[in-house]
C-alpha atoms as a PDB file:
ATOM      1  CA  UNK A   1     -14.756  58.958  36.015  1.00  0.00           C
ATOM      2  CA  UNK A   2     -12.667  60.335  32.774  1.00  0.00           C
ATOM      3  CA  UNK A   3     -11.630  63.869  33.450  1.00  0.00           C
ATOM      4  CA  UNK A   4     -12.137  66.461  30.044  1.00  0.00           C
ATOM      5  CA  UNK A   5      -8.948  67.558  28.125  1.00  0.00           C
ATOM      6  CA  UNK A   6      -9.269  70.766  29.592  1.00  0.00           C
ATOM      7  CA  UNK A   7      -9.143  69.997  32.763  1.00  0.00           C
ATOM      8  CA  UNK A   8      -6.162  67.463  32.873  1.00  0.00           C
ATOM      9  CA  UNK A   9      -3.923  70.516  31.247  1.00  0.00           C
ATOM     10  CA  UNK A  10      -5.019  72.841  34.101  1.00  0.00           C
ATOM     11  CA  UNK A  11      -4.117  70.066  36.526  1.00  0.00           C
ATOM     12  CA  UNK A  12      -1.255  69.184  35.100  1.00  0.00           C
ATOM     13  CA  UNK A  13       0.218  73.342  35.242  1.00  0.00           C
ATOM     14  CA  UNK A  14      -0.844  73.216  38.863  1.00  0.00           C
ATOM     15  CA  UNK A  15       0.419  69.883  39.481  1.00  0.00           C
ATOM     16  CA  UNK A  16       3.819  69.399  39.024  1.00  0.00           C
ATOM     17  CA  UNK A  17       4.344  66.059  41.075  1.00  0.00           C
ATOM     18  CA  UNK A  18       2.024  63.927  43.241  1.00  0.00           C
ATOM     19  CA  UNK A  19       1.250  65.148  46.027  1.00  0.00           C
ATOM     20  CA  UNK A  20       2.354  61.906  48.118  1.00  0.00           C
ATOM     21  CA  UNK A  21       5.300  60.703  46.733  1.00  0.00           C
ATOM     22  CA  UNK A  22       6.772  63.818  44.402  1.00  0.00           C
ATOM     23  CA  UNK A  23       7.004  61.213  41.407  1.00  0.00           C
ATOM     24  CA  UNK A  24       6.625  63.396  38.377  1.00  0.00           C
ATOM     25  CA  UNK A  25       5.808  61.056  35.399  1.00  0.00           C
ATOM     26  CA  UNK A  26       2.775  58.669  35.430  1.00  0.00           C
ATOM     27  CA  UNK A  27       0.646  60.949  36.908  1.00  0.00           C
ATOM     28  CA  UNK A  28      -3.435  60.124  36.952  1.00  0.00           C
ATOM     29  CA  UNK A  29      -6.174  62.137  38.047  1.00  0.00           C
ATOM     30  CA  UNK A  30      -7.689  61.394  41.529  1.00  0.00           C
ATOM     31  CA  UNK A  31     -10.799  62.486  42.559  1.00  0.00           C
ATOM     32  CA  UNK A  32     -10.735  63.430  46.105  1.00  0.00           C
ATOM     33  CA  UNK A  33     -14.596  62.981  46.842  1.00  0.00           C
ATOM     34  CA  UNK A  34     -15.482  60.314  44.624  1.00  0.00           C
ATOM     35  CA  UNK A  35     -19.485  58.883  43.494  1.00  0.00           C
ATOM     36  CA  UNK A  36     -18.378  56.276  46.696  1.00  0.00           C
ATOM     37  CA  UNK A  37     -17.391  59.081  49.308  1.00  0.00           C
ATOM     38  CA  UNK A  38     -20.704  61.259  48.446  1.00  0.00           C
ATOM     39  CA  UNK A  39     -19.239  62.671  45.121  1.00  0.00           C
ATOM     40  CA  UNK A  40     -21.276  63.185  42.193  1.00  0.00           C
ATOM     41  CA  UNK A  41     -21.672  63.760  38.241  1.00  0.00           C
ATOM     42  CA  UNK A  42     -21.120  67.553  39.126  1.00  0.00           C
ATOM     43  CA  UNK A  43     -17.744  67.105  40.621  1.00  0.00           C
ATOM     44  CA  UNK A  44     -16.327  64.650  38.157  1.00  0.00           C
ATOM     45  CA  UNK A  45     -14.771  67.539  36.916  1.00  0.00           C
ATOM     46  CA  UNK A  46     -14.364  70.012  39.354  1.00  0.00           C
ATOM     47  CA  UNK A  47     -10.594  71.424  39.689  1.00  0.00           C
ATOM     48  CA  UNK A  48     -10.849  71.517  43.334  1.00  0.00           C
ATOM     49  CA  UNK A  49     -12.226  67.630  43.500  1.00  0.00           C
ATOM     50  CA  UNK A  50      -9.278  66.501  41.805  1.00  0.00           C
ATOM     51  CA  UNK A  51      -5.589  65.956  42.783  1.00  0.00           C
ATOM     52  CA  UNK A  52      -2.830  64.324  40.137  1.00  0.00           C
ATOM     53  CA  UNK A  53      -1.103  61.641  42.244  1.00  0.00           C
ATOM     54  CA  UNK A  54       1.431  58.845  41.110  1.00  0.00           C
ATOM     55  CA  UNK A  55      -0.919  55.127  39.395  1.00  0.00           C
ATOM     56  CA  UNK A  56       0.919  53.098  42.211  1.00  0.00           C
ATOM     57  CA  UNK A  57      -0.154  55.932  45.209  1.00  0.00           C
ATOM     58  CA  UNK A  58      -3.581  56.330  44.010  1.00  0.00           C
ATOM     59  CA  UNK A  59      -4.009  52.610  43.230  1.00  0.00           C
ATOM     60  CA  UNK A  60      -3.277  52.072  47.023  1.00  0.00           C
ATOM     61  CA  UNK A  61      -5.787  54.479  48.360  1.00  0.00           C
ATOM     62  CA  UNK A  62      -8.886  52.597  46.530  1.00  0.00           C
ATOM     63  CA  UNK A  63      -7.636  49.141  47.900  1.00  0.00           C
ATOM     64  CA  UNK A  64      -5.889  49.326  51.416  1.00  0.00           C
ATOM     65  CA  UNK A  65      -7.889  50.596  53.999  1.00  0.00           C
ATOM     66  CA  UNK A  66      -4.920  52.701  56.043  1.00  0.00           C
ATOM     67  CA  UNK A  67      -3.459  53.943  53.082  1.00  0.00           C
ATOM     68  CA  UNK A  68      -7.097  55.689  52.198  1.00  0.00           C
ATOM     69  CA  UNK A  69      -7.782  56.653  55.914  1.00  0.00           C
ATOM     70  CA  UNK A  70      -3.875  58.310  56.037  1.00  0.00           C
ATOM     71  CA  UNK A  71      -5.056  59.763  52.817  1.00  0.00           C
ATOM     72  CA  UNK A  72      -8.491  61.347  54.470  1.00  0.00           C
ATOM     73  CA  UNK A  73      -6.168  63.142  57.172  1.00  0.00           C
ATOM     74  CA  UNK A  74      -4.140  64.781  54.549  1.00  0.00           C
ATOM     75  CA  UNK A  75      -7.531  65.726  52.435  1.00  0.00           C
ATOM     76  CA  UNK A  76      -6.275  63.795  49.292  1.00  0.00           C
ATOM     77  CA  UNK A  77      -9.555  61.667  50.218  1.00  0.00           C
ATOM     78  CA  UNK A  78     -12.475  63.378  51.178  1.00  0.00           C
ATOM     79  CA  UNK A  79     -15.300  62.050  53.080  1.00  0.00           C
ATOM     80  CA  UNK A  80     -18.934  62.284  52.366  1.00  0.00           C
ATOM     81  CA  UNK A  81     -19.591  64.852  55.269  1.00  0.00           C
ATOM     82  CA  UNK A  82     -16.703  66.843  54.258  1.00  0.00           C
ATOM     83  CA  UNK A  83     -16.585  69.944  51.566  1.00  0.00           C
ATOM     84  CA  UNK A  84     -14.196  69.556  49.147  1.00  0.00           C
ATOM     85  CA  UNK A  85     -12.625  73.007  50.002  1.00  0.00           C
ATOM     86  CA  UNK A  86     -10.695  71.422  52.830  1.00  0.00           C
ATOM     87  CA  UNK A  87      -6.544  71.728  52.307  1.00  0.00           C
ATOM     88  CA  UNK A  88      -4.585  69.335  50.906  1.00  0.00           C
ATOM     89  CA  UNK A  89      -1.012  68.523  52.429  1.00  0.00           C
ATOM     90  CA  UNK A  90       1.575  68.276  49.695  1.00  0.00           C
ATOM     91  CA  UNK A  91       4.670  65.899  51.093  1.00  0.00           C
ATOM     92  CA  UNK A  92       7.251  67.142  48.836  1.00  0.00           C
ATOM     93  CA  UNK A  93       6.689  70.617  49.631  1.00  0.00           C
ATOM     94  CA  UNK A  94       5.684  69.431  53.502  1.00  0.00           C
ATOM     95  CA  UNK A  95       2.958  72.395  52.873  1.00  0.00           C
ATOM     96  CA  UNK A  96      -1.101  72.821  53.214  1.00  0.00           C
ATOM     97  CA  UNK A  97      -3.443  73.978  49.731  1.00  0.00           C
ATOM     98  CA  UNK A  98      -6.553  75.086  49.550  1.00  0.00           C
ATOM     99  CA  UNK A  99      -7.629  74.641  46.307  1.00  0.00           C
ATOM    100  CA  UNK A 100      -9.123  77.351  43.796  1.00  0.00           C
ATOM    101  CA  UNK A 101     -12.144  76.460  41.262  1.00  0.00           C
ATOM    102  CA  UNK A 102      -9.769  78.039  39.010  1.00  0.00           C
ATOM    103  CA  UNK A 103      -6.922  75.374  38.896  1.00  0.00           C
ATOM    104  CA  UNK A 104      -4.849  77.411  41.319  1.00  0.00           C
ATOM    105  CA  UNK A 105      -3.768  76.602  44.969  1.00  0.00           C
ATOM    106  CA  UNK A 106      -2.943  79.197  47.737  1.00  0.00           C
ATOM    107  CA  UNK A 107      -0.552  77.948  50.006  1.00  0.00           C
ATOM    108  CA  UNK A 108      -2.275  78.076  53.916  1.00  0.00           C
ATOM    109  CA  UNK A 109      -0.613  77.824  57.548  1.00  0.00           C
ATOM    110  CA  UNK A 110      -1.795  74.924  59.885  1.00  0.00           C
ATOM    111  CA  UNK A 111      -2.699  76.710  62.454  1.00  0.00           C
ATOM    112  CA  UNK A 112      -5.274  78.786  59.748  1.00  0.00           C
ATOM    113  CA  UNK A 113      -7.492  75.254  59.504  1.00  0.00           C
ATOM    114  CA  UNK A 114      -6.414  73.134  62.743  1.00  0.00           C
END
């Protein structure tokens, strides 16, 4: 799924490190709901479908099974049933994001969503 120009700048302002790991150079785009998970064209691009996450992390959640169902519980996957306007945990900040169609994130508390 390529991911416009556009988009990948507004990602990359928002964010500054992946969200697993904190690495802050190799970053790729990673669509949260993806065609396989019930995505579609229409959120190939969407700012709130997509997280930037380290190659090795993201690598790991398309081929091992408990890496991508860890990854579901901290909404950097997102299943088919799901909306992609569930929060995403960030590690490095240990905080929950919702994410804004806008490129933006506004930081939630847990006990908001759980």
């Amino acid at each position: 799924m390529a991911v416009t120009k556009r988009v990948m700048r507004i990602l990359r302002e928002r964010d500054a490190h992946c969200w697993h790991c904190g690495q802050t150079e190799d970053l790729v785009p990673h669509h949260r709901k993806n065609k396989a998970m019930g995505g579609s064209k229409v959120l190939e691009n969407d700012i709130q479908n997509i997280i930037l996450v380290c190659a090795r992390y993201n690598g790991d959640m398309e081929s091992n099974a408990l890496v991508r169902r860890d990854a579901v519980g901290w909404g950097r996957k997102v299943p088919f049933w799901e909306d992609i306007s569930m929060p995403v945990f960030d590690s490095v900040t240990f905080r929950w994001y919702v994410l804004d169609s806008d490129g933006g994130k506004v930081e939630i508390d847990v006990g908001d969503t759980f």
